[in-house]
N, C-alpha and C. Protein backbone atom coordinates (compact mmCIF):
# COMPACT_ATOMS: atom_id res chain seq x y z
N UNK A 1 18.51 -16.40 37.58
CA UNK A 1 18.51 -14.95 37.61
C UNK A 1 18.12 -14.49 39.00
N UNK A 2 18.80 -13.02 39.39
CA UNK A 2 18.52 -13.06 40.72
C UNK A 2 17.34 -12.18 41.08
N UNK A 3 16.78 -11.73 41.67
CA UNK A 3 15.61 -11.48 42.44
C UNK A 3 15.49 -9.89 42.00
N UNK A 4 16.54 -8.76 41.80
CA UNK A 4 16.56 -7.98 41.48
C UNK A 4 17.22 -7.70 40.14
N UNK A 5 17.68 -8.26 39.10
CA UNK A 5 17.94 -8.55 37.87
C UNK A 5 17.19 -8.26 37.24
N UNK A 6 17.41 -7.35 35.86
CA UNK A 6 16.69 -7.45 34.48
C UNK A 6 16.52 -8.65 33.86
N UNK A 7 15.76 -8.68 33.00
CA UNK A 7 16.05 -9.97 32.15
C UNK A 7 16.37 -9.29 30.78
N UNK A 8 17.18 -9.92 30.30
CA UNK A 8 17.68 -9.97 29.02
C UNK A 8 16.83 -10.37 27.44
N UNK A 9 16.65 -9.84 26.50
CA UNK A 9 15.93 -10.03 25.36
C UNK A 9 16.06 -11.24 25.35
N UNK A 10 17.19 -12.24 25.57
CA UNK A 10 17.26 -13.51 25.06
C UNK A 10 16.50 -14.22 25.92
N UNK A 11 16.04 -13.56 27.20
CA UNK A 11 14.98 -14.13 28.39
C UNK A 11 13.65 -14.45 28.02
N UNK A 12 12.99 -13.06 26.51
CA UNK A 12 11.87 -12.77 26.89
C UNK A 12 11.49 -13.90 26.19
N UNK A 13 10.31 -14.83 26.45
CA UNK A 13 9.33 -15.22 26.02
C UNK A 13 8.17 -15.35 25.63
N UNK A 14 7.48 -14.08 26.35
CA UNK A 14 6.09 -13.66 26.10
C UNK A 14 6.50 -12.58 25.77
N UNK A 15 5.34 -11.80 24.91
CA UNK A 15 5.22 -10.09 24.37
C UNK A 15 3.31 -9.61 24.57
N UNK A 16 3.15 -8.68 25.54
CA UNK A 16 2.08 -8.78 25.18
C UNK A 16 2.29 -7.04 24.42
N UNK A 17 0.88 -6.99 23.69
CA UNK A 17 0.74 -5.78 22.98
C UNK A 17 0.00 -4.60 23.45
N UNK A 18 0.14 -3.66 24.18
CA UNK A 18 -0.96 -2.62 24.60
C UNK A 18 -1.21 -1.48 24.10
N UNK A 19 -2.57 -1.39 24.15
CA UNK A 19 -2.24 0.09 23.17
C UNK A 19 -3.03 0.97 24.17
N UNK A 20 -2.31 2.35 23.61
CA UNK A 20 -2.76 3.61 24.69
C UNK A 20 -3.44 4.32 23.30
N UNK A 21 -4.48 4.98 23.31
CA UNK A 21 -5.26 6.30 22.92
C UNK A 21 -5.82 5.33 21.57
N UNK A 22 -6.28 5.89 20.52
CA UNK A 22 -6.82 5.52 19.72
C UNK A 22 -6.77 6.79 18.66
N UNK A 23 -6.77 6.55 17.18
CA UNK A 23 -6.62 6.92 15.93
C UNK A 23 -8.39 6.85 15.10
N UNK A 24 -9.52 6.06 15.59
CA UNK A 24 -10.44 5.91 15.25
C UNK A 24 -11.28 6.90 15.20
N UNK A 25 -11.91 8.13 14.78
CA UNK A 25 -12.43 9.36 15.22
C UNK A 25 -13.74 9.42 15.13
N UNK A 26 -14.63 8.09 14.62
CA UNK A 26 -15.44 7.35 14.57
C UNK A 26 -15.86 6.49 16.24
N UNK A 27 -14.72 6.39 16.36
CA UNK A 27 -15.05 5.93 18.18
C UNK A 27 -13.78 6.52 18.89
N UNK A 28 -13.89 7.80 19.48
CA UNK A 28 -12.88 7.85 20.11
C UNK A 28 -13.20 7.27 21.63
N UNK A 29 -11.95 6.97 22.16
CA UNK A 29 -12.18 7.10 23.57
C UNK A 29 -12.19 7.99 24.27
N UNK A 30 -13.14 7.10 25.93
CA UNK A 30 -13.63 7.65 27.07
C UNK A 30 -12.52 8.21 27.48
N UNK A 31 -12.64 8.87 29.03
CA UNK A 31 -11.46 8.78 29.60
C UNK A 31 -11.44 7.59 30.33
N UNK A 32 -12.57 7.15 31.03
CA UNK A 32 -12.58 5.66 31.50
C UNK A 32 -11.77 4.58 31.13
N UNK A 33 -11.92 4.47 29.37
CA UNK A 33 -11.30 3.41 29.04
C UNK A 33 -9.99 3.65 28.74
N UNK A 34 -9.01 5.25 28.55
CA UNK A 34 -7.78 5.39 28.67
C UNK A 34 -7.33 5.16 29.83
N UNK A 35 -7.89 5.06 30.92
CA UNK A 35 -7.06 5.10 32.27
C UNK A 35 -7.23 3.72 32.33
N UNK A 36 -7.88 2.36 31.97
CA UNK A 36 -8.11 0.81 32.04
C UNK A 36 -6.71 0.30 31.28
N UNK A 37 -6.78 1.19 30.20
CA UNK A 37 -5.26 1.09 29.54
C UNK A 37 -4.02 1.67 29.73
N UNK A 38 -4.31 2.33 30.59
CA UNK A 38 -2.73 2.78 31.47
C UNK A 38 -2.74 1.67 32.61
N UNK A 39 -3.83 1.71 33.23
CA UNK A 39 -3.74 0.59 34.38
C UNK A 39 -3.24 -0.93 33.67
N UNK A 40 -3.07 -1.05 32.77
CA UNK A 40 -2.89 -2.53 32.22
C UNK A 40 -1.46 -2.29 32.10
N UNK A 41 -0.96 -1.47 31.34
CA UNK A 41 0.05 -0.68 31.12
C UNK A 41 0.94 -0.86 32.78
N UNK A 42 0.40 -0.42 33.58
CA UNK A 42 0.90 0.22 35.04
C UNK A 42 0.87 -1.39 35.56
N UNK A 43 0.30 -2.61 35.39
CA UNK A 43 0.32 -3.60 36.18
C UNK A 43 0.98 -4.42 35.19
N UNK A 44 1.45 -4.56 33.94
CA UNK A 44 2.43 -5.39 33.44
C UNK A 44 3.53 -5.23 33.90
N UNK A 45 3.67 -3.93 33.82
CA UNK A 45 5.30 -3.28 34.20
C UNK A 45 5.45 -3.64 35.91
N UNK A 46 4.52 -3.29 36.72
CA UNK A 46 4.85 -3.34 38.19
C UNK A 46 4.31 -4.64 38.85
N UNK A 47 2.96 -5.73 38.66
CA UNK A 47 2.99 -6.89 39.04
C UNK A 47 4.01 -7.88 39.09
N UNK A 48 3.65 -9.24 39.61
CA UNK A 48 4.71 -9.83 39.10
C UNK A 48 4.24 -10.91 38.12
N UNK A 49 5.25 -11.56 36.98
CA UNK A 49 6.38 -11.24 36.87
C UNK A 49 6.43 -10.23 36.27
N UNK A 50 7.09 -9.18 36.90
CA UNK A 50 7.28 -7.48 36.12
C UNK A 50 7.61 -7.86 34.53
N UNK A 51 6.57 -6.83 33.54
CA UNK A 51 7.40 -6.91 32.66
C UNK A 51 8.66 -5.67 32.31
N UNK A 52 9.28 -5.69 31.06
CA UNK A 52 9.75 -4.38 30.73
C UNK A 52 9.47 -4.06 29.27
N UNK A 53 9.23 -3.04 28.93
CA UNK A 53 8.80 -2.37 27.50
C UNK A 53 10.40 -2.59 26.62
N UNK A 54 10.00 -3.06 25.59
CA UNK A 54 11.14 -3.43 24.91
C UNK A 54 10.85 -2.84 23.24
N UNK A 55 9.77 -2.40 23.25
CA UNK A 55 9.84 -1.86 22.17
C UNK A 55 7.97 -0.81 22.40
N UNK A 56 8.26 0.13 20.93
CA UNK A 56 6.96 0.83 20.87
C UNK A 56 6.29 1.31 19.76
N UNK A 57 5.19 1.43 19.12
CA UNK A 57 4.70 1.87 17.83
C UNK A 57 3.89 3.21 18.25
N UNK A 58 4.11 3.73 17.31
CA UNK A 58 3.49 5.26 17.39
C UNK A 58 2.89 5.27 16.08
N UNK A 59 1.28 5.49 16.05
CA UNK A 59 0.47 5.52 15.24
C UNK A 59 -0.10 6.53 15.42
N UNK A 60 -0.26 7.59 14.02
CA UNK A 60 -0.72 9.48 13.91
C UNK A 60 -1.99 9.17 13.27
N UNK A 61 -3.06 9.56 13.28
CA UNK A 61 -4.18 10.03 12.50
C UNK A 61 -4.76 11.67 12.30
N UNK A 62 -4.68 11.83 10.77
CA UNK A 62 -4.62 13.47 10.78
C UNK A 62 -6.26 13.13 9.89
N UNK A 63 -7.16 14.14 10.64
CA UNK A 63 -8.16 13.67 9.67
C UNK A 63 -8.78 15.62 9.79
N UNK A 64 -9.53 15.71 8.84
CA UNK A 64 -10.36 17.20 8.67
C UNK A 64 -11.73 17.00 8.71
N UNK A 65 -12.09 17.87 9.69
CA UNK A 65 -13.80 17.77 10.38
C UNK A 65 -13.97 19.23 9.87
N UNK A 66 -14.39 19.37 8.94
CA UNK A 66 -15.07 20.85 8.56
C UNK A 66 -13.84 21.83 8.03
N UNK A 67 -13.31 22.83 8.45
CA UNK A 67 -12.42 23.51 8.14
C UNK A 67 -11.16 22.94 9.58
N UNK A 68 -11.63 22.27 10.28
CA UNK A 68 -10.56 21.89 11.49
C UNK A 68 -9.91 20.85 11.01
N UNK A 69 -8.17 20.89 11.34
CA UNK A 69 -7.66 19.44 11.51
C UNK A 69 -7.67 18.79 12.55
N UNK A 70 -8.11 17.47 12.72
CA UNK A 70 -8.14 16.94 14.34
C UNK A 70 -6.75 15.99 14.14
N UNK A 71 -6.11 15.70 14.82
CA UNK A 71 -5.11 14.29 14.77
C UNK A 71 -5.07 13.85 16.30
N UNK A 72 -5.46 12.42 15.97
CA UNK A 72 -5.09 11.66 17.04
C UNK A 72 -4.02 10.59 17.12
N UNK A 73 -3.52 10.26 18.29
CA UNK A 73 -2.28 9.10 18.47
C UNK A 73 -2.93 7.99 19.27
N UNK A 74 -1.85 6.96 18.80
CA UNK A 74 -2.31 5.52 19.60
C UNK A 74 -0.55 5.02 19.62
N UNK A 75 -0.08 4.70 21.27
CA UNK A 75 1.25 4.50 21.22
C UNK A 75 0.78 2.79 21.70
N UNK A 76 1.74 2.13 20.86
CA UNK A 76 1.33 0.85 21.07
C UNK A 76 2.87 -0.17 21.70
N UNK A 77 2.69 -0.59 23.16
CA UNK A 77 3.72 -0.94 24.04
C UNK A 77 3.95 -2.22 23.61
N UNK A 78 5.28 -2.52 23.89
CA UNK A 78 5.45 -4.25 23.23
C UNK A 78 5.90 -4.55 24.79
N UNK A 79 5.34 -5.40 25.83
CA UNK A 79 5.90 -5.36 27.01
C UNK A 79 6.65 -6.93 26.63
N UNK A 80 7.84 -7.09 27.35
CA UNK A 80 8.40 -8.20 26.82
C UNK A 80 8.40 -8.95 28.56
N UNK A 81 8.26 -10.17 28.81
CA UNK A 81 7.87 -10.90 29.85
C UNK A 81 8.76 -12.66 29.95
N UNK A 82 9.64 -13.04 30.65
CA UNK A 82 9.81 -14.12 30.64
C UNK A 82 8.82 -14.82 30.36
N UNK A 83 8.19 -14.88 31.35
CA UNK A 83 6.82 -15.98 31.12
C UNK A 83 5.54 -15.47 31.17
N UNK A 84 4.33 -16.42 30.46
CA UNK A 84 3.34 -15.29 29.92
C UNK A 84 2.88 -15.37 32.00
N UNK A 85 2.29 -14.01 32.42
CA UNK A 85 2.02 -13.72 33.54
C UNK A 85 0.74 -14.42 34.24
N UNK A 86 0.35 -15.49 35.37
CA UNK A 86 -0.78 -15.92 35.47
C UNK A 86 -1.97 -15.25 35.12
N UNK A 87 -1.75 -13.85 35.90
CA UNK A 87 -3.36 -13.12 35.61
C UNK A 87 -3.10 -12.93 34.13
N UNK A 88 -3.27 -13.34 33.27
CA UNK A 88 -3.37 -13.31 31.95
C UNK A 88 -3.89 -14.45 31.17
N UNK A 89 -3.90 -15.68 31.53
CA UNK A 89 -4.59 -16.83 31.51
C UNK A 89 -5.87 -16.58 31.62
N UNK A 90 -6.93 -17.22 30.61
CA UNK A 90 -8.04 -17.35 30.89
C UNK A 90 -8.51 -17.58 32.32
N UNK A 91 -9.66 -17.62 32.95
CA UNK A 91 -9.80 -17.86 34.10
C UNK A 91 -11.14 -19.00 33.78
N UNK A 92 -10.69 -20.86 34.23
CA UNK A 92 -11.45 -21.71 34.26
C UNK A 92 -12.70 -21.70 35.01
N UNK A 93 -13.68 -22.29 34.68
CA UNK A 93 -14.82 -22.81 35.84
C UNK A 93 -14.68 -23.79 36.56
N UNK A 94 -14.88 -23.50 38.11
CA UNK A 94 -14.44 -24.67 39.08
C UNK A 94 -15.19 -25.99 38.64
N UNK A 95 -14.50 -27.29 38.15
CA UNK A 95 -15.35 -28.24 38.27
C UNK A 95 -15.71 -29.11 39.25
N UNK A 96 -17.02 -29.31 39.33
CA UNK A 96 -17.76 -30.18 40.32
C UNK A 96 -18.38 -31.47 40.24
């Protein structure tokens, strides 16, 4: 495959799963930890080996706090990856 080429579904071999926002209203999230998950988001897609989003889940939570409805979303990315990406490997202890 060449250097600027997609890869093809029949390429992918790894999938990792990311999820953006949260449905939990019991713990919602920071903004801290939404932007850790865009950044994960932002470096699958643009590191190398780039991935590409090949699929997505959209999860609604409608819940009632008093007379209010609150609803929250959690969009959950399927990034699809030839190979699983080094920085994603555990990271060993040097042995001595």
């Amino acid at each position: 495959m060449g250097q600027w080429e997609k890869a093809t579904l029949s390429e992918i071999r790894y999938v990792k799963l990311i999820p953006i926002g949260s449905i939990n209203p019991g713990n919602p999230l920071s903004e801290k930890e939404r932007e850790q998950q865009v950044a994960l988001l932002n470096r699958c897609l643009n590191d190398y080996p780039k991935g590409m989003i090949i699929g997505k889940d959209i999860s609604v939570g409608r819940y009632m706090v008093g007379e209010h409805e609150l609803t929250m979303e959690k969009v959950t990315y399927h990034v699809g990856f030839e190979r699983k990406p080094v920085w994603e490997e555990p990271q060993k202890p040097a042995v001595q």
